[in-house]
PDB file of N, CA and C in Angstrom:
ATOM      1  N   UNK A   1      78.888  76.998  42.792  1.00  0.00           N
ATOM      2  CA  UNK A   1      80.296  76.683  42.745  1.00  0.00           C
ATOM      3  C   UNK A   1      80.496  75.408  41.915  1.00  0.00           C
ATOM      4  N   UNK A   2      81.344  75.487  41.276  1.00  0.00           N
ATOM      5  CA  UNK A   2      81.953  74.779  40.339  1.00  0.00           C
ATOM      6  C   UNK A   2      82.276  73.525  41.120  1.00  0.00           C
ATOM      7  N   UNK A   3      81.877  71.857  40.551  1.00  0.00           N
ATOM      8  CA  UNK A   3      82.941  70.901  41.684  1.00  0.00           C
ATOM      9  C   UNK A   3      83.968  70.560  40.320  1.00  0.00           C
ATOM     10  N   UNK A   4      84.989  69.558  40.996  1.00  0.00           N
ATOM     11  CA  UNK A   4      86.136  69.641  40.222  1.00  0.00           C
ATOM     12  C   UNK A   4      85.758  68.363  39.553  1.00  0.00           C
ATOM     13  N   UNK A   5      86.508  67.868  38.135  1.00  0.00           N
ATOM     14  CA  UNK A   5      86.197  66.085  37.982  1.00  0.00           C
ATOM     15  C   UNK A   5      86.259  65.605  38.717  1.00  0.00           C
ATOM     16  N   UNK A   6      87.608  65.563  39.730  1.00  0.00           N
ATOM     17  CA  UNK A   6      87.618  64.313  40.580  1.00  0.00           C
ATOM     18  C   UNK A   6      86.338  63.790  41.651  1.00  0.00           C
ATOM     19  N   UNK A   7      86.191  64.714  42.018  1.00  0.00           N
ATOM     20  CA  UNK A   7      84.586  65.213  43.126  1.00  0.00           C
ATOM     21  C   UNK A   7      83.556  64.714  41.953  1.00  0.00           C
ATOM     22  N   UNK A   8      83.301  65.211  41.222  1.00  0.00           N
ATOM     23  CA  UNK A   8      82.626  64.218  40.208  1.00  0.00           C
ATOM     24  C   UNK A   8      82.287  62.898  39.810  1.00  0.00           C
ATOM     25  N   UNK A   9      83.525  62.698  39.433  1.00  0.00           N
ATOM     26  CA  UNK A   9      83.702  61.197  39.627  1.00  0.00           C
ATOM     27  C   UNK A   9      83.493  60.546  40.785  1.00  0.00           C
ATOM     28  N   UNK A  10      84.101  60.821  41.814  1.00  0.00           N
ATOM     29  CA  UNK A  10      83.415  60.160  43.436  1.00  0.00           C
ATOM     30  C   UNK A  10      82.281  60.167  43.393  1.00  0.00           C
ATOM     31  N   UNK A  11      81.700  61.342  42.986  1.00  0.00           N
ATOM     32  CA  UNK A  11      80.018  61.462  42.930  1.00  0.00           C
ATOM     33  C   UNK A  11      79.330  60.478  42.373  1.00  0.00           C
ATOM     34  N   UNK A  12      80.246  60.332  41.384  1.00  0.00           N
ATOM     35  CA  UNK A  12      79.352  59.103  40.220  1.00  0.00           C
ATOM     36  C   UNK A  12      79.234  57.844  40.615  1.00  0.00           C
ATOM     37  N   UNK A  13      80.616  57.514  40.751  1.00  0.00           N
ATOM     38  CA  UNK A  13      80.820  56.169  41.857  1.00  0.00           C
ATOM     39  C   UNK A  13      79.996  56.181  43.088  1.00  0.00           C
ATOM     40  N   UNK A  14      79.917  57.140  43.928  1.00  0.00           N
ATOM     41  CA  UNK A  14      79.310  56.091  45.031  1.00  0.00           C
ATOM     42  C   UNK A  14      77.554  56.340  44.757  1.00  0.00           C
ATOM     43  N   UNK A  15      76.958  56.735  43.374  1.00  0.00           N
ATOM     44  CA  UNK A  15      75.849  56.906  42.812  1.00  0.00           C
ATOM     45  C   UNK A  15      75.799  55.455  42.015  1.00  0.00           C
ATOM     46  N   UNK A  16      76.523  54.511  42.131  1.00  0.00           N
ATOM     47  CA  UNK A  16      76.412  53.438  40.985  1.00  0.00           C
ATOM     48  C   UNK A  16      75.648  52.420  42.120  1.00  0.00           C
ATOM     49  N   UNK A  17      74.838  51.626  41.391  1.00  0.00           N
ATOM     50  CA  UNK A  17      74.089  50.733  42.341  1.00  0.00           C
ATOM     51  C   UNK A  17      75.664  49.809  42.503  1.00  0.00           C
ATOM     52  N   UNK A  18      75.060  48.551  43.683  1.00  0.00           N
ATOM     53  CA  UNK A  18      76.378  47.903  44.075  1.00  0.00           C
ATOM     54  C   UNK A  18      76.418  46.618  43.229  1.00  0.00           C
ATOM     55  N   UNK A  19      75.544  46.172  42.352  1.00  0.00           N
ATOM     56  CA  UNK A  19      75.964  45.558  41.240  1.00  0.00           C
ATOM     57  C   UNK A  19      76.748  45.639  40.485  1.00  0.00           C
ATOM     58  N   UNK A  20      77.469  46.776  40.084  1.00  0.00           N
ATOM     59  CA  UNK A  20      78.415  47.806  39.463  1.00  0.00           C
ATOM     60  C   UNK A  20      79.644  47.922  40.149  1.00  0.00           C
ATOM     61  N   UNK A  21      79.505  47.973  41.637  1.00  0.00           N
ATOM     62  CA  UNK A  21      80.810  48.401  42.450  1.00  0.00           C
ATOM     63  C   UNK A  21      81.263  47.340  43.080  1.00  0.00           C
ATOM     64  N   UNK A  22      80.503  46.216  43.468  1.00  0.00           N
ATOM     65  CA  UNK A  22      81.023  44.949  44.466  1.00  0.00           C
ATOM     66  C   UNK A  22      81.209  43.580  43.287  1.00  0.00           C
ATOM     67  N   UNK A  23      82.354  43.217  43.004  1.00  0.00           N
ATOM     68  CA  UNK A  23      82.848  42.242  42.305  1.00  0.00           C
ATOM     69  C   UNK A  23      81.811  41.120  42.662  1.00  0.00           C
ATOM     70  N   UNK A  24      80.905  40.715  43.832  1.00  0.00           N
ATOM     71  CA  UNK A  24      80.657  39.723  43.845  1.00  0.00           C
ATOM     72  C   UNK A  24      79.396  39.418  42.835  1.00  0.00           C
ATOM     73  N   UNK A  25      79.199  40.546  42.017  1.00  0.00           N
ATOM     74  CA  UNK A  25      77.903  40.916  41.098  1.00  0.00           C
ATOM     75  C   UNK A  25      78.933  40.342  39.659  1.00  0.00           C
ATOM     76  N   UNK A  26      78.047  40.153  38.925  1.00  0.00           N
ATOM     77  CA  UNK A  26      78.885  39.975  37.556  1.00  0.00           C
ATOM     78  C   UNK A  26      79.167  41.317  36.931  1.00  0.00           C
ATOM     79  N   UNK A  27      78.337  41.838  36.690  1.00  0.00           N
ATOM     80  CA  UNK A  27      78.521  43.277  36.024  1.00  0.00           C
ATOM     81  C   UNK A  27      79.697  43.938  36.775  1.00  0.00           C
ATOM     82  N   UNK A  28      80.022  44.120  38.368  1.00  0.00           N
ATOM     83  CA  UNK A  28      80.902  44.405  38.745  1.00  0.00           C
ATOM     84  C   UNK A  28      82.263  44.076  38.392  1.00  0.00           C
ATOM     85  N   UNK A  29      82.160  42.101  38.500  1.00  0.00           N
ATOM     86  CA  UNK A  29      83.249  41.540  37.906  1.00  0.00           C
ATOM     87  C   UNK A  29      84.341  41.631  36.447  1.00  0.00           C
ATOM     88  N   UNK A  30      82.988  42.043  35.746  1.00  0.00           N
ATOM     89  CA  UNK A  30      83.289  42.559  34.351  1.00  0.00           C
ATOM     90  C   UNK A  30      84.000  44.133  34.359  1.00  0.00           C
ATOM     91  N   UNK A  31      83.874  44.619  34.963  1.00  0.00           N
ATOM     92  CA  UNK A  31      84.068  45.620  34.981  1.00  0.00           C
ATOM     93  C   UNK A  31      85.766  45.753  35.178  1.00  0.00           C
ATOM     94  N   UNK A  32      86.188  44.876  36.004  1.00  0.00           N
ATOM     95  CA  UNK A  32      87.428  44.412  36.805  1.00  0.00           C
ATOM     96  C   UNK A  32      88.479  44.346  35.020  1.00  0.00           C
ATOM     97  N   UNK A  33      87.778  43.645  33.757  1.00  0.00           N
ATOM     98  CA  UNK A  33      88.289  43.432  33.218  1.00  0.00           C
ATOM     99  C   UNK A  33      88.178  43.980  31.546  1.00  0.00           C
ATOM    100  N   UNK A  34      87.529  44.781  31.857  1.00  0.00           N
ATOM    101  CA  UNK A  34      87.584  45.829  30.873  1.00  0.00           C
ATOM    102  C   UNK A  34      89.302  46.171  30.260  1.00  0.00           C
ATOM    103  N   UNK A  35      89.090  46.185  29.085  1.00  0.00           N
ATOM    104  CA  UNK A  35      90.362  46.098  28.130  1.00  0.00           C
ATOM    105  C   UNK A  35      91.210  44.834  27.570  1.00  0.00           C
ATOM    106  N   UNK A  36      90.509  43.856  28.338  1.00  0.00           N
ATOM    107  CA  UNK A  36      91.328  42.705  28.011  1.00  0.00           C
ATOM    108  C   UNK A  36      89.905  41.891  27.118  1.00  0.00           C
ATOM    109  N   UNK A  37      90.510  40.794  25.826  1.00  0.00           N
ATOM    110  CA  UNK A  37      90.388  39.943  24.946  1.00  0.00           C
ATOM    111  C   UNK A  37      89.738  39.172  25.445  1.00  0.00           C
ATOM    112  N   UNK A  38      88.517  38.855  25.467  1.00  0.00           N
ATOM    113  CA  UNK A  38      87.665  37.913  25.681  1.00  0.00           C
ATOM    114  C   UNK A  38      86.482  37.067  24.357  1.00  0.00           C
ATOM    115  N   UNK A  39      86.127  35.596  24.845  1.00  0.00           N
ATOM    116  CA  UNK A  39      85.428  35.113  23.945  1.00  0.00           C
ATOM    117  C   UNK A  39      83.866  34.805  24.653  1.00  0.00           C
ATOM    118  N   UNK A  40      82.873  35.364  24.389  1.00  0.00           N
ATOM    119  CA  UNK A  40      81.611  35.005  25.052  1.00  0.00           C
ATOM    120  C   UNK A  40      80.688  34.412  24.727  1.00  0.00           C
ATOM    121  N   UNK A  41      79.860  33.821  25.332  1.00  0.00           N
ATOM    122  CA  UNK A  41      79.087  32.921  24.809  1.00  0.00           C
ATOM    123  C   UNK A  41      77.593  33.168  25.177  1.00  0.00           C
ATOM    124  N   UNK A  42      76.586  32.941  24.237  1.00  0.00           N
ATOM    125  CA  UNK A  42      75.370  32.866  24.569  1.00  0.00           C
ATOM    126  C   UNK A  42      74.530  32.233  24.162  1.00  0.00           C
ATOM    127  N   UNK A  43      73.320  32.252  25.321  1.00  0.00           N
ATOM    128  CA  UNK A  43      72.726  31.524  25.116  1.00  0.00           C
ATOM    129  C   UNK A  43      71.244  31.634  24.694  1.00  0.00           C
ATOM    130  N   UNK A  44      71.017  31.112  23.527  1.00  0.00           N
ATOM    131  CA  UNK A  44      69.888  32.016  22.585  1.00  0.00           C
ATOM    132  C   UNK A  44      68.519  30.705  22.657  1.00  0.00           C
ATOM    133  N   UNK A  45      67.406  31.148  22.831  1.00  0.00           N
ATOM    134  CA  UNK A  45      66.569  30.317  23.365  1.00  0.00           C
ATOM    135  C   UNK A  45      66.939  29.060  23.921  1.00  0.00           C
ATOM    136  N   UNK A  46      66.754  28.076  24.093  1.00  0.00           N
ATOM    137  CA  UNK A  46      67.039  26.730  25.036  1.00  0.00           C
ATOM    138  C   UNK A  46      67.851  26.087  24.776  1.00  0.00           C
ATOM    139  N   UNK A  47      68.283  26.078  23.509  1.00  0.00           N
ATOM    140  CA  UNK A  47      69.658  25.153  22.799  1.00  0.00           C
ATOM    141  C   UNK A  47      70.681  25.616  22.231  1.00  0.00           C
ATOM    142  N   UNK A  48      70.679  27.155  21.696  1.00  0.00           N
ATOM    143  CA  UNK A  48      71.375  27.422  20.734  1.00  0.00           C
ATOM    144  C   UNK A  48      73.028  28.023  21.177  1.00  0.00           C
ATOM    145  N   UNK A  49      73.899  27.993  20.979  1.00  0.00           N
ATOM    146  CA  UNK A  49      74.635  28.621  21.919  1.00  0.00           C
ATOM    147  C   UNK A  49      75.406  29.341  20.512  1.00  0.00           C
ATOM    148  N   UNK A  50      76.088  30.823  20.545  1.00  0.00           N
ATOM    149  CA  UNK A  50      76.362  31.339  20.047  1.00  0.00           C
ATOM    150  C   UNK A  50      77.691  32.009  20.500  1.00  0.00           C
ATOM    151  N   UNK A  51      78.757  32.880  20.096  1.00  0.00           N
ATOM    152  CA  UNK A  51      79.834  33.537  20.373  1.00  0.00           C
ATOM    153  C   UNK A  51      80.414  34.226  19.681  1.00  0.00           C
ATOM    154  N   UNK A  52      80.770  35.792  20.687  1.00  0.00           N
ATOM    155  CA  UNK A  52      81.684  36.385  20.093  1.00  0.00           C
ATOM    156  C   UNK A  52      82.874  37.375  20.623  1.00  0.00           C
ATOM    157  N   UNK A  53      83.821  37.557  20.188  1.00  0.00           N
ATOM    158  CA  UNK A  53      85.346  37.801  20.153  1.00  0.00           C
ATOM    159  C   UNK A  53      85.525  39.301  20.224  1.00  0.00           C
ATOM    160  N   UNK A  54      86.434  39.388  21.480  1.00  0.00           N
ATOM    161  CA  UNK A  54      86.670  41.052  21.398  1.00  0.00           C
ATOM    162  C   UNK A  54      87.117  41.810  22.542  1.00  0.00           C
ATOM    163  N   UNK A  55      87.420  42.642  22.470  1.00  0.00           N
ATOM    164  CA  UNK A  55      88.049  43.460  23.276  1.00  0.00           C
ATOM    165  C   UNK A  55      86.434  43.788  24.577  1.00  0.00           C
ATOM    166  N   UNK A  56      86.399  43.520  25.768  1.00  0.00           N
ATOM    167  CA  UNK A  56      85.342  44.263  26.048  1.00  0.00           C
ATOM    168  C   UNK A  56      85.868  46.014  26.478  1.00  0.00           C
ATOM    169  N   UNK A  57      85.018  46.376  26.030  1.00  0.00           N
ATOM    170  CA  UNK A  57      85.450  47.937  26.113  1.00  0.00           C
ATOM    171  C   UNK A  57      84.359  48.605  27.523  1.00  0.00           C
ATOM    172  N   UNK A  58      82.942  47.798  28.023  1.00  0.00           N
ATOM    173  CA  UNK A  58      82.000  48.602  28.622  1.00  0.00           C
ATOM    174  C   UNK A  58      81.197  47.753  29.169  1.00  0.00           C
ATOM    175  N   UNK A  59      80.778  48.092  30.544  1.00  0.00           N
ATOM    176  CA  UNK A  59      79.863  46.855  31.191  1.00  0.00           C
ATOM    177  C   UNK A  59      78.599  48.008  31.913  1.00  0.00           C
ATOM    178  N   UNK A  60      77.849  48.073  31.626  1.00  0.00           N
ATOM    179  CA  UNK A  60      76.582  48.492  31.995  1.00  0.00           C
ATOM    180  C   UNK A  60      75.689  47.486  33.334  1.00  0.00           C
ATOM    181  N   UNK A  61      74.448  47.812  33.647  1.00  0.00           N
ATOM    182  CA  UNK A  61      73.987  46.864  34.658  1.00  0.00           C
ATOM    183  C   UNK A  61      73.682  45.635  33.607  1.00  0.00           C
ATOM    184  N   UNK A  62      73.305  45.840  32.146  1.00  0.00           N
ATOM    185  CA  UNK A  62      72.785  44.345  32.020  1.00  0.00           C
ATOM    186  C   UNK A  62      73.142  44.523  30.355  1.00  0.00           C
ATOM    187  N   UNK A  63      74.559  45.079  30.340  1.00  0.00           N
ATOM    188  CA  UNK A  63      75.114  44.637  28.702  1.00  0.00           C
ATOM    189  C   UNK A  63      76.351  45.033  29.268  1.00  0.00           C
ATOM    190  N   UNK A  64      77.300  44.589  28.088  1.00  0.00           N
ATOM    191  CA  UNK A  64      78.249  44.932  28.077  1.00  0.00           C
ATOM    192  C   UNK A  64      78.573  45.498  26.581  1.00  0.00           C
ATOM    193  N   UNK A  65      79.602  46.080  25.987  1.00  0.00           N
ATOM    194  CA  UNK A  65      80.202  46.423  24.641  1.00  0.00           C
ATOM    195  C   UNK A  65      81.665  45.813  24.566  1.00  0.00           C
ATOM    196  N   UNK A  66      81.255  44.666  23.686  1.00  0.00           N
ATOM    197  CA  UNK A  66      82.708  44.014  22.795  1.00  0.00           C
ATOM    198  C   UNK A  66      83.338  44.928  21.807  1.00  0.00           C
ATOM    199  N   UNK A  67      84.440  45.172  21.977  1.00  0.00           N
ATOM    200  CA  UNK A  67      84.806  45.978  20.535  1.00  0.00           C
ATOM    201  C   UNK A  67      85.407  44.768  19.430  1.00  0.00           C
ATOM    202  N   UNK A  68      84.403  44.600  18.610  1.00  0.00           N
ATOM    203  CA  UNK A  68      85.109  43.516  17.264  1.00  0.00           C
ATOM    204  C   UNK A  68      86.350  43.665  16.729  1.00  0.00           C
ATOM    205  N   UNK A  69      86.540  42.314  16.499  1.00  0.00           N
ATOM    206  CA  UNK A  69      88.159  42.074  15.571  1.00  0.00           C
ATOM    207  C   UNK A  69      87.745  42.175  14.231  1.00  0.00           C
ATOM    208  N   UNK A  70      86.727  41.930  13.849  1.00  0.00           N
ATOM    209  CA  UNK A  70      86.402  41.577  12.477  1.00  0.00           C
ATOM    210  C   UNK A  70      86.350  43.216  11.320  1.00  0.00           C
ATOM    211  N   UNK A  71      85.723  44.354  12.636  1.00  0.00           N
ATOM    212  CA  UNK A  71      85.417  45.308  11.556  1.00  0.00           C
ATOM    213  C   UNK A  71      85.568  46.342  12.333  1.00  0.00           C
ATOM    214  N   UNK A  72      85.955  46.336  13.849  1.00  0.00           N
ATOM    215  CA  UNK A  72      86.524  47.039  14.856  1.00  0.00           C
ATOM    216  C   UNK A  72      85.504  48.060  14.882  1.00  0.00           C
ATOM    217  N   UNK A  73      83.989  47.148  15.435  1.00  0.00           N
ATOM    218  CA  UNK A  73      82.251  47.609  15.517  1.00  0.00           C
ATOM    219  C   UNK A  73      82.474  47.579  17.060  1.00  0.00           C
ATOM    220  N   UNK A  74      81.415  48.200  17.534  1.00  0.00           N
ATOM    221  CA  UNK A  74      81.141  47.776  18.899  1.00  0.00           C
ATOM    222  C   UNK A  74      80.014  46.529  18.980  1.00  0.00           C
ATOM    223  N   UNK A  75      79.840  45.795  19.649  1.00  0.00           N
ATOM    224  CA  UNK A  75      78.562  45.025  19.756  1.00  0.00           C
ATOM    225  C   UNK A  75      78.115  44.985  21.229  1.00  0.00           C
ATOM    226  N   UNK A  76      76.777  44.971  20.673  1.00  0.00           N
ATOM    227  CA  UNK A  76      76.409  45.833  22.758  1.00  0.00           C
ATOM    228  C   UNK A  76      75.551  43.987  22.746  1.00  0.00           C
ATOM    229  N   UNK A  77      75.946  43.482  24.058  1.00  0.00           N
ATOM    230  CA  UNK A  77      76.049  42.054  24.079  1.00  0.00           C
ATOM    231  C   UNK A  77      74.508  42.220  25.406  1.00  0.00           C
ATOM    232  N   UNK A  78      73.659  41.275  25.773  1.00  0.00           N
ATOM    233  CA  UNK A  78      72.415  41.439  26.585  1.00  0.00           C
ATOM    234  C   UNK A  78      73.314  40.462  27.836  1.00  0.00           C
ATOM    235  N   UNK A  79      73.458  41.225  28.870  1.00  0.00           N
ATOM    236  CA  UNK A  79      74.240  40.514  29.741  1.00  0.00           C
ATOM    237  C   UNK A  79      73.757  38.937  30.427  1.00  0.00           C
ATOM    238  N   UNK A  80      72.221  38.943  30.164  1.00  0.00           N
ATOM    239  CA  UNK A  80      71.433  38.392  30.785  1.00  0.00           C
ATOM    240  C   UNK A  80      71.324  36.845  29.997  1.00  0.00           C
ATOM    241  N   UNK A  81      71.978  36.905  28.477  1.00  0.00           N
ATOM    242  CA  UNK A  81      71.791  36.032  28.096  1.00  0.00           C
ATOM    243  C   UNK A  81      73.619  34.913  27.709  1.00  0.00           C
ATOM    244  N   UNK A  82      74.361  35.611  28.565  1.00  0.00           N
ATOM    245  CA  UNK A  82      76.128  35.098  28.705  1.00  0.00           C
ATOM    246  C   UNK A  82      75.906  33.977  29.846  1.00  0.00           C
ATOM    247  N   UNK A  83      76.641  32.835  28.977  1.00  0.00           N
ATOM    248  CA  UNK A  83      76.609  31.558  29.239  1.00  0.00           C
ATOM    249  C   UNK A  83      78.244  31.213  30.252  1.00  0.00           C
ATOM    250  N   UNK A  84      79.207  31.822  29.009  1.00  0.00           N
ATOM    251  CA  UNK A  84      80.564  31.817  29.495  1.00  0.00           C
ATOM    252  C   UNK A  84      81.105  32.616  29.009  1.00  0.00           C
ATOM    253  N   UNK A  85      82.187  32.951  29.533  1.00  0.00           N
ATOM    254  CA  UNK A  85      83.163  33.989  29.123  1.00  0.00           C
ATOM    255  C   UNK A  85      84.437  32.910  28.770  1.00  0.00           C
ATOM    256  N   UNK A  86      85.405  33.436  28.263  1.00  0.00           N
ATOM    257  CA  UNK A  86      86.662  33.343  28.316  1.00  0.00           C
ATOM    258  C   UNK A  86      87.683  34.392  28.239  1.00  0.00           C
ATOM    259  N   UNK A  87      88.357  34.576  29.429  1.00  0.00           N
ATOM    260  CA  UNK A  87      89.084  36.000  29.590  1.00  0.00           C
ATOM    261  C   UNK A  87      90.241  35.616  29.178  1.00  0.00           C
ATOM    262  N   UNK A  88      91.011  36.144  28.454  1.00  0.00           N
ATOM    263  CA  UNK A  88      92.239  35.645  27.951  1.00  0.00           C
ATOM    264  C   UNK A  88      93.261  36.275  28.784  1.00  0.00           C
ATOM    265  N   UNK A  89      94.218  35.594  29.126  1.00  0.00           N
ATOM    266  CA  UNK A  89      95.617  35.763  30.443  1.00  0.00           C
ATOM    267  C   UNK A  89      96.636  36.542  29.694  1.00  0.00           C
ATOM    268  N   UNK A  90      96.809  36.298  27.985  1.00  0.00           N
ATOM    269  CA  UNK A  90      97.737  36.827  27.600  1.00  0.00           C
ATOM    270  C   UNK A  90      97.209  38.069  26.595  1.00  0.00           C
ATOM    271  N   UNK A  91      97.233  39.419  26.911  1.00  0.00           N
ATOM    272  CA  UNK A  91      96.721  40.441  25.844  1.00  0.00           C
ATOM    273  C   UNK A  91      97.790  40.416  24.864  1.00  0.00           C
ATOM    274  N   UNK A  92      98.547  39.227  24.469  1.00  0.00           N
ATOM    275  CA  UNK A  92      99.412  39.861  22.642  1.00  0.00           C
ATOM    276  C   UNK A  92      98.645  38.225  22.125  1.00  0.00           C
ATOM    277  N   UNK A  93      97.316  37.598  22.710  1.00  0.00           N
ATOM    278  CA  UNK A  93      96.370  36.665  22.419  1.00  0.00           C
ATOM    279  C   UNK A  93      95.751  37.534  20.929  1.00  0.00           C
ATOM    280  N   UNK A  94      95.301  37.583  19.926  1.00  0.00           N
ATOM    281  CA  UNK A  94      94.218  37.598  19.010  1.00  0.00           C
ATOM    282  C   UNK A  94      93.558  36.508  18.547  1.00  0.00           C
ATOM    283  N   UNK A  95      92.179  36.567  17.951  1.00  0.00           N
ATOM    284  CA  UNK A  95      91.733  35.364  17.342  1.00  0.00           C
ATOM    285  C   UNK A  95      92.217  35.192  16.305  1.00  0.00           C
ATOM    286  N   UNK A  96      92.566  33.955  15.713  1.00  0.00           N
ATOM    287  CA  UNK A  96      92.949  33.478  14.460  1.00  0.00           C
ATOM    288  C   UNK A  96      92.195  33.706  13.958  1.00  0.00           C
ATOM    289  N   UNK A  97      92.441  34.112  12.551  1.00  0.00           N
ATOM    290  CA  UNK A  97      91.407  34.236  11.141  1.00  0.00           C
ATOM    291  C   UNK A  97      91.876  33.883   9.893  1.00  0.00           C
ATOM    292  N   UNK A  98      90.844  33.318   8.991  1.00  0.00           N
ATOM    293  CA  UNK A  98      91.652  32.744   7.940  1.00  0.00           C
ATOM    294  C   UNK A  98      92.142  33.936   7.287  1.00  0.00           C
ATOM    295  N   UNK A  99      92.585  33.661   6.150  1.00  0.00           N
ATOM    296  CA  UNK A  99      92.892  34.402   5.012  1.00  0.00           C
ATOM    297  C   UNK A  99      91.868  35.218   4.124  1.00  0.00           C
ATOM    298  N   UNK A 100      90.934  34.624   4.520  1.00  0.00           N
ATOM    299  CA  UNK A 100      90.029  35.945   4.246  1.00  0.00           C
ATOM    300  C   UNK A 100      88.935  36.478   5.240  1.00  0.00           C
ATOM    301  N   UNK A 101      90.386  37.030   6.441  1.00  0.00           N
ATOM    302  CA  UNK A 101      89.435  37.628   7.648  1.00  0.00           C
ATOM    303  C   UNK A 101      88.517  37.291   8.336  1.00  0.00           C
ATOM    304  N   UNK A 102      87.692  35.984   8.206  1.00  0.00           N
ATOM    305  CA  UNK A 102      86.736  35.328   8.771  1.00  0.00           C
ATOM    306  C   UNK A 102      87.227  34.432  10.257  1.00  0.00           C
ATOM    307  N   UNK A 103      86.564  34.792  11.174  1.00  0.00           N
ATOM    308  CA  UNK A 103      87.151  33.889  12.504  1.00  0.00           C
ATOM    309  C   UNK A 103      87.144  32.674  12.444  1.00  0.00           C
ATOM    310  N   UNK A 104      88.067  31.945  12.571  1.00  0.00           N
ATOM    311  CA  UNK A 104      88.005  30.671  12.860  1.00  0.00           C
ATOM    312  C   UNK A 104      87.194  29.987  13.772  1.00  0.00           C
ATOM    313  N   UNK A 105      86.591  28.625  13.594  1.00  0.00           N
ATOM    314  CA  UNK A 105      85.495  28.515  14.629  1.00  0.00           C
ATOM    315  C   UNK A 105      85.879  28.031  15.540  1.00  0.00           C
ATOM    316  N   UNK A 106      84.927  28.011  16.805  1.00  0.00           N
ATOM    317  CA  UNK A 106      84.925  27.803  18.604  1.00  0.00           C
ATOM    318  C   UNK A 106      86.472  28.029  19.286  1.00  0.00           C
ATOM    319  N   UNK A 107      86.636  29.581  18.498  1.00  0.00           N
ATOM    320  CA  UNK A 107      87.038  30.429  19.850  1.00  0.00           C
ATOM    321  C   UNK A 107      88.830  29.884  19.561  1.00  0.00           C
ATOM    322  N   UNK A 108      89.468  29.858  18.124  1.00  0.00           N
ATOM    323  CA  UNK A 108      90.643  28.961  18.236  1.00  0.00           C
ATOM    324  C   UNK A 108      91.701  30.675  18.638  1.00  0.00           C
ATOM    325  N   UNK A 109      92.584  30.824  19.868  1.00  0.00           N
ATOM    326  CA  UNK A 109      93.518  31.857  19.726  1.00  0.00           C
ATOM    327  C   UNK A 109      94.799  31.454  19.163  1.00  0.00           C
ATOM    328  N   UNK A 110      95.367  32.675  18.362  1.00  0.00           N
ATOM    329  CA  UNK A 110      96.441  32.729  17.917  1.00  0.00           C
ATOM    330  C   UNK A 110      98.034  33.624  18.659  1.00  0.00           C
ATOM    331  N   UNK A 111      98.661  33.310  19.098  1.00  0.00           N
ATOM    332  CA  UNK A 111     100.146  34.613  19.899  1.00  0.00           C
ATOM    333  C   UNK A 111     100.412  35.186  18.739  1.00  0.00           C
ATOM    334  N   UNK A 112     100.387  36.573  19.025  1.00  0.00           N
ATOM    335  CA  UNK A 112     100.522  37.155  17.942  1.00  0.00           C
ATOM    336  C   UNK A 112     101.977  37.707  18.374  1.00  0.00           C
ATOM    337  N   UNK A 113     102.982  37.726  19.159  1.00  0.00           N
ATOM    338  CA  UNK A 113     104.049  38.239  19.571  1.00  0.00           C
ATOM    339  C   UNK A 113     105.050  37.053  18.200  1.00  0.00           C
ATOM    340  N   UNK A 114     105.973  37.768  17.777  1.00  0.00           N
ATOM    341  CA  UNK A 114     106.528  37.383  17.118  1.00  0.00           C
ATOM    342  C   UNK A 114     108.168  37.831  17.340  1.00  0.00           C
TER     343      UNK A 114
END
């Protein structure tokens, strides 16, 4: 017998470890905020700190997927190595970019509501 999506989906869900389902996990937390504009940060051997800009679109147990502003790529991010986030409050937020499409540096947002 056939099950229906919805039965499916329940299936899937209560098949997700609870890192995934209980907010008090990060991966969970992330999950909470899927679709909204964020800036992330990492941290690349002992000093280096790095970032990038984007829609998160996907949170896995130990990545997530940014969807880029720059070339509207996915970038599958190593969860293990996110320092900070910045979740942005307002989604009509984009990053500023100069004039020739390049992001402006450390994370400057622009209101794009006009």
């Amino acid at each position: 017998m056939e099950e229906t999506q919805s039965t499916q989906l329940m299936n899937n869900i209560n098949n997700m470890p609870e890192t995934l389902t209980n907010p008090i996990y990060t991966p969970a937390f992330l999950r909470q905020q899927i679709g909204k504009l964020m800036r992330v940060e990492f941290l690349i051997g002992t000093t280096n700190l790095t970032d990038r800009i984007g829609i998160l679109e996907e949170v896995g147990a130990s990545y997530i997927l940014l969807r880029s502003f720059e070339n509207d790529s996915l970038v599958y991010c190593d969860l293990y190595s996110i320092k900070f986030i910045t979740i942005s409050a307002n989604s009509n937020l984009v990053p500023l970019v100069s004039p020739n499409n390049r992001y402006m540096p450390n994370g400057y947002w622009q209101n794009n509501m006009r």
